[in-house]
C-alpha atoms as a PDB file:
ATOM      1  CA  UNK A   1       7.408  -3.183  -8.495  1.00  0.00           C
ATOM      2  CA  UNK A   2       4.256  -1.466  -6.668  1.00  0.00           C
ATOM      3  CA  UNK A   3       2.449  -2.381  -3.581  1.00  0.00           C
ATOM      4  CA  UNK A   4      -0.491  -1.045  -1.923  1.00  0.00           C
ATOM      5  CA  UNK A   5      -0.242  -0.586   1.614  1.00  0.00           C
ATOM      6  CA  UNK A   6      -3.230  -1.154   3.582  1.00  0.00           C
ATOM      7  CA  UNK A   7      -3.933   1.300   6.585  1.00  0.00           C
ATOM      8  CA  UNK A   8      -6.264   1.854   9.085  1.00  0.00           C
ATOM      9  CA  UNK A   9      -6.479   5.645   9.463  1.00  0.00           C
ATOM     10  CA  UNK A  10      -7.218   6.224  12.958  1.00  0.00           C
ATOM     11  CA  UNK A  11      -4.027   4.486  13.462  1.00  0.00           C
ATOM     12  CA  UNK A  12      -1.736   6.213  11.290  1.00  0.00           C
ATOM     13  CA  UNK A  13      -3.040   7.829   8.007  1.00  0.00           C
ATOM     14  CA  UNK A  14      -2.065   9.346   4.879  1.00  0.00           C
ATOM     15  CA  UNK A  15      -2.120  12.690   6.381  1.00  0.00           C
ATOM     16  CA  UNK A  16       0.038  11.320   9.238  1.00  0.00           C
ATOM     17  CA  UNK A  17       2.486  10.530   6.334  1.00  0.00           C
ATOM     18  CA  UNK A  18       2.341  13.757   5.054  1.00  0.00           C
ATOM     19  CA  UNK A  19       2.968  15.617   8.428  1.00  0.00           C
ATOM     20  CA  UNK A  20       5.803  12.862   9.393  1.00  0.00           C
ATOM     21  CA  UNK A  21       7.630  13.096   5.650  1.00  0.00           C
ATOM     22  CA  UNK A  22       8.814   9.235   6.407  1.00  0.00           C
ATOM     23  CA  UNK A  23       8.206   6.315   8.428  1.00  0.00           C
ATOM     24  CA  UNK A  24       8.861   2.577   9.134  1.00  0.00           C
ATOM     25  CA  UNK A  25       5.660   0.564   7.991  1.00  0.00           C
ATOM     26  CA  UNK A  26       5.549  -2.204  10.703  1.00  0.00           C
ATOM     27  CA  UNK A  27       2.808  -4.053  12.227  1.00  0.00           C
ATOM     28  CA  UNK A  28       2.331  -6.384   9.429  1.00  0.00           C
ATOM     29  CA  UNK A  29       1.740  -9.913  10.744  1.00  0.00           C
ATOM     30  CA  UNK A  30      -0.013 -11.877   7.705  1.00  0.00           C
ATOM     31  CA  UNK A  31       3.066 -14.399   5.815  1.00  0.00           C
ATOM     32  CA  UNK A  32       1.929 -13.393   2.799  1.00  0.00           C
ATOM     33  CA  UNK A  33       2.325  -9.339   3.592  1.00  0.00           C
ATOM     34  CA  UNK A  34       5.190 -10.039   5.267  1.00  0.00           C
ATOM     35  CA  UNK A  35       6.558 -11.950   2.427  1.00  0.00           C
ATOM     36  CA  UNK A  36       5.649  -8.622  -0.073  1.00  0.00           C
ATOM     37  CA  UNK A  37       7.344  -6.026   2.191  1.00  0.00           C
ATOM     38  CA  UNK A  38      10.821  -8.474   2.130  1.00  0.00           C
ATOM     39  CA  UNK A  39      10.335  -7.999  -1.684  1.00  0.00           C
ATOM     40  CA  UNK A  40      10.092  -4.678  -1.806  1.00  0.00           C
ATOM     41  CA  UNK A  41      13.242  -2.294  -2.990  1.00  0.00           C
ATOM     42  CA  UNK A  42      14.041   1.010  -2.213  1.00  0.00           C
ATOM     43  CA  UNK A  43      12.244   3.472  -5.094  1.00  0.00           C
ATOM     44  CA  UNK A  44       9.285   0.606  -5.650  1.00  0.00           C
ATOM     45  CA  UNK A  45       6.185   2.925  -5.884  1.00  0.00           C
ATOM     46  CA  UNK A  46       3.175   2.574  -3.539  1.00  0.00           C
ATOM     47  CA  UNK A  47      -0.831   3.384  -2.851  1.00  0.00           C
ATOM     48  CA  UNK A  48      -1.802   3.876   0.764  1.00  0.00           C
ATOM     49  CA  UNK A  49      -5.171   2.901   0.886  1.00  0.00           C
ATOM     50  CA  UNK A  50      -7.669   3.595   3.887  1.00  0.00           C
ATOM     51  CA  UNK A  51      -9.105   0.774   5.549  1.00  0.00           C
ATOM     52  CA  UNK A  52     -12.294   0.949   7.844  1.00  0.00           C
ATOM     53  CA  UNK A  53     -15.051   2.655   6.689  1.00  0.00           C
ATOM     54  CA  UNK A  54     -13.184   5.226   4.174  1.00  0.00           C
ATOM     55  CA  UNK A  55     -12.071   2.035   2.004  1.00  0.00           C
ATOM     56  CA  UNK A  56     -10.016   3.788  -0.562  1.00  0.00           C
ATOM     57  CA  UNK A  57      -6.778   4.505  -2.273  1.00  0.00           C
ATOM     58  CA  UNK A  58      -5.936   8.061  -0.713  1.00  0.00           C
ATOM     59  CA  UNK A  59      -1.987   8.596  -1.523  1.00  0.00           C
ATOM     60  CA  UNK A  60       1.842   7.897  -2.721  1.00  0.00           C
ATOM     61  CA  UNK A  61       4.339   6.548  -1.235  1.00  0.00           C
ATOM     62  CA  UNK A  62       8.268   5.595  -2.185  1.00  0.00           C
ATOM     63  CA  UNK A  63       9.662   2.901  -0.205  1.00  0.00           C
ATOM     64  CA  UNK A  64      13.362   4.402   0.683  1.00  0.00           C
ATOM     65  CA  UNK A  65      15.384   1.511   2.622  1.00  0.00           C
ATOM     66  CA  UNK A  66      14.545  -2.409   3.440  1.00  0.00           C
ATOM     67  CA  UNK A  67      16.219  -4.328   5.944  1.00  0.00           C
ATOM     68  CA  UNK A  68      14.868  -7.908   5.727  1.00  0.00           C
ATOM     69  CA  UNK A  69      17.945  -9.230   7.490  1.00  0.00           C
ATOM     70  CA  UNK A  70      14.419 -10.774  10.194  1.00  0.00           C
ATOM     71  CA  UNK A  71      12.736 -12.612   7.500  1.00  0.00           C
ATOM     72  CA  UNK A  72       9.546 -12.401  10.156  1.00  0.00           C
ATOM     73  CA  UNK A  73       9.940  -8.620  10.649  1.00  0.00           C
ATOM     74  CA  UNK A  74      11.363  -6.681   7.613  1.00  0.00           C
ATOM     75  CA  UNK A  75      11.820  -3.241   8.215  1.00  0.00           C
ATOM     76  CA  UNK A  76      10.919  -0.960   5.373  1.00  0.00           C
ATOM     77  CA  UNK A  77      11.176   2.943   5.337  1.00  0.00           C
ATOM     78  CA  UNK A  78       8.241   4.913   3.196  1.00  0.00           C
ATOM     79  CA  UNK A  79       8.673   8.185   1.821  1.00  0.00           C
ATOM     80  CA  UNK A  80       5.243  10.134   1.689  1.00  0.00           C
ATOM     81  CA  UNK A  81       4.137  10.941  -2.327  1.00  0.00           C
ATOM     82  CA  UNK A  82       1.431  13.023  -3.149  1.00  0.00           C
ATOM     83  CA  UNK A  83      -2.592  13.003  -2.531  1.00  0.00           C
ATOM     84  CA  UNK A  84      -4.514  11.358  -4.909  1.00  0.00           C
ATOM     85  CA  UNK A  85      -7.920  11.546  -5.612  1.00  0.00           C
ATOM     86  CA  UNK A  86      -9.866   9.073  -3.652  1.00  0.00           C
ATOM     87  CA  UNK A  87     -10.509   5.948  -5.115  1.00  0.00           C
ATOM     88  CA  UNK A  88     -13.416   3.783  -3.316  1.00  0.00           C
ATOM     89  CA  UNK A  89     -13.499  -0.638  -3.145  1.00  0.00           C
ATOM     90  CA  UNK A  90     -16.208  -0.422  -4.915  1.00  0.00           C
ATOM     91  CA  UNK A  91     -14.803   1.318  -7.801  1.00  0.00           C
ATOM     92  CA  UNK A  92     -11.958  -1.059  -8.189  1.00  0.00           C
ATOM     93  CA  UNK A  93     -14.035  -4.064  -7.915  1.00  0.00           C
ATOM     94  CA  UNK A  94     -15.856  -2.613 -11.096  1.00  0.00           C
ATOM     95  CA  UNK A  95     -12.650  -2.167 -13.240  1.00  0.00           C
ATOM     96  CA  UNK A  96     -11.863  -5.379 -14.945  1.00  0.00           C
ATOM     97  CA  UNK A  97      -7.423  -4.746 -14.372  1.00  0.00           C
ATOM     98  CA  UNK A  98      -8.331  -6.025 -10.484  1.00  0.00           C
ATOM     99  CA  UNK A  99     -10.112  -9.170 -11.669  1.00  0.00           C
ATOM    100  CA  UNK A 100      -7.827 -11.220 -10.352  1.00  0.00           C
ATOM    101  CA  UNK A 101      -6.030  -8.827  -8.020  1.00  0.00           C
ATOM    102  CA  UNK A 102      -5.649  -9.918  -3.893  1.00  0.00           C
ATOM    103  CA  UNK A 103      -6.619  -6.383  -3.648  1.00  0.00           C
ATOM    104  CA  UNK A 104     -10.554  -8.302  -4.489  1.00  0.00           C
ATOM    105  CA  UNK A 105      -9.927 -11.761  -4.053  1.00  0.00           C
ATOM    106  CA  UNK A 106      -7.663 -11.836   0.019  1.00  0.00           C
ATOM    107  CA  UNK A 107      -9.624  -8.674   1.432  1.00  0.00           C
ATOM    108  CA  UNK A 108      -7.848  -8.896   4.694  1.00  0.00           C
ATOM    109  CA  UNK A 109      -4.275  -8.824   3.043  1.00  0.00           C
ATOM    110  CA  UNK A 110      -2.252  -5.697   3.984  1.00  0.00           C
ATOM    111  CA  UNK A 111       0.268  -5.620   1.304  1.00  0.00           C
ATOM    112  CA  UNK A 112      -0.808  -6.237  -1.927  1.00  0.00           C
ATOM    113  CA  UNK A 113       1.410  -6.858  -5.419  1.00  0.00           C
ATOM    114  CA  UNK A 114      -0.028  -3.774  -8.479  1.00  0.00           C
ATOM    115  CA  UNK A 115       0.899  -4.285 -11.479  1.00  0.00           C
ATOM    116  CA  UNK A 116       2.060  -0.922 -13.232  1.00  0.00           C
ATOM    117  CA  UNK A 117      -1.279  -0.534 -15.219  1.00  0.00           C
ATOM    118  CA  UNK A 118      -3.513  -0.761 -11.888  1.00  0.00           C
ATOM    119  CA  UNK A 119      -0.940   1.528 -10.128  1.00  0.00           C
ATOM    120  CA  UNK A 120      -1.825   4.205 -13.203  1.00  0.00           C
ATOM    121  CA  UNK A 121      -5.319   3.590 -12.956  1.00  0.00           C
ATOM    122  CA  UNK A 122      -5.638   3.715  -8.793  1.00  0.00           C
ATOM    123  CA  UNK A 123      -3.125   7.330  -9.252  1.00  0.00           C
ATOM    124  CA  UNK A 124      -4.373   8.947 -12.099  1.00  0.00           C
ATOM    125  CA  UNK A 125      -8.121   9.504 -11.532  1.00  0.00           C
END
């Protein structure tokens, strides 16, 4: 499966990933994100995507481990991927594959569900 991971990058961003190699992504509160990081397995591929006012897909990720032995507080260790081209809101509201995506439709959601053709499209531009 892929995720995107929402961040806000004056609290930890892609470049902090980069310079740390791996971290635990925590602070997620939301039931529904919480529910998505439980569901997540170790070599799932993610997007870390800039919240704020840079509001784009800026990276890869690899989750690595998932402990959701606390179904309110799964722990799940990223591995950073590469830099990817920046890919704005606005842009992805414009391609008809995110239609129906939460990515558009529950804004505020920090973990959102890709399926493999919007993964491609959000890393390959």
């Amino acid at each position: 499966m892929d995720y995107l991971l929402k961040t806000e990058p004056a609290s930890y961003s892609f470049s902090d990933l980069k310079r740390d190699g791996e971290t635990v992504w925590d602070g997620v509160t939301n039931p529904a994100a919480v529910k998505h990081l439980r569901e997540m397995q170790p070599k799932d591929r993610l997007v870390i995507y800039h919240t704020g006012e840079e509001r784009s897909a800026v990276g890869t990720a690899t989750v690595v481990a998932v402990d959701a032995s606390d179904p309110k507080v799964p722990v799940v260790r990223i591995r950073v991927g590469k830099a990817v081209s920046p890919t704005t809101l606005a842009d992805v509201k414009e391609e008809r594959l995110f239609r129906d995506s939460p990515l558009v439709r529950q804004g505020r959601l920090s973990v959102v569900p890709l399926a493999e053709g919007q993964y491609e499209w959000l890393t390959s531009r």
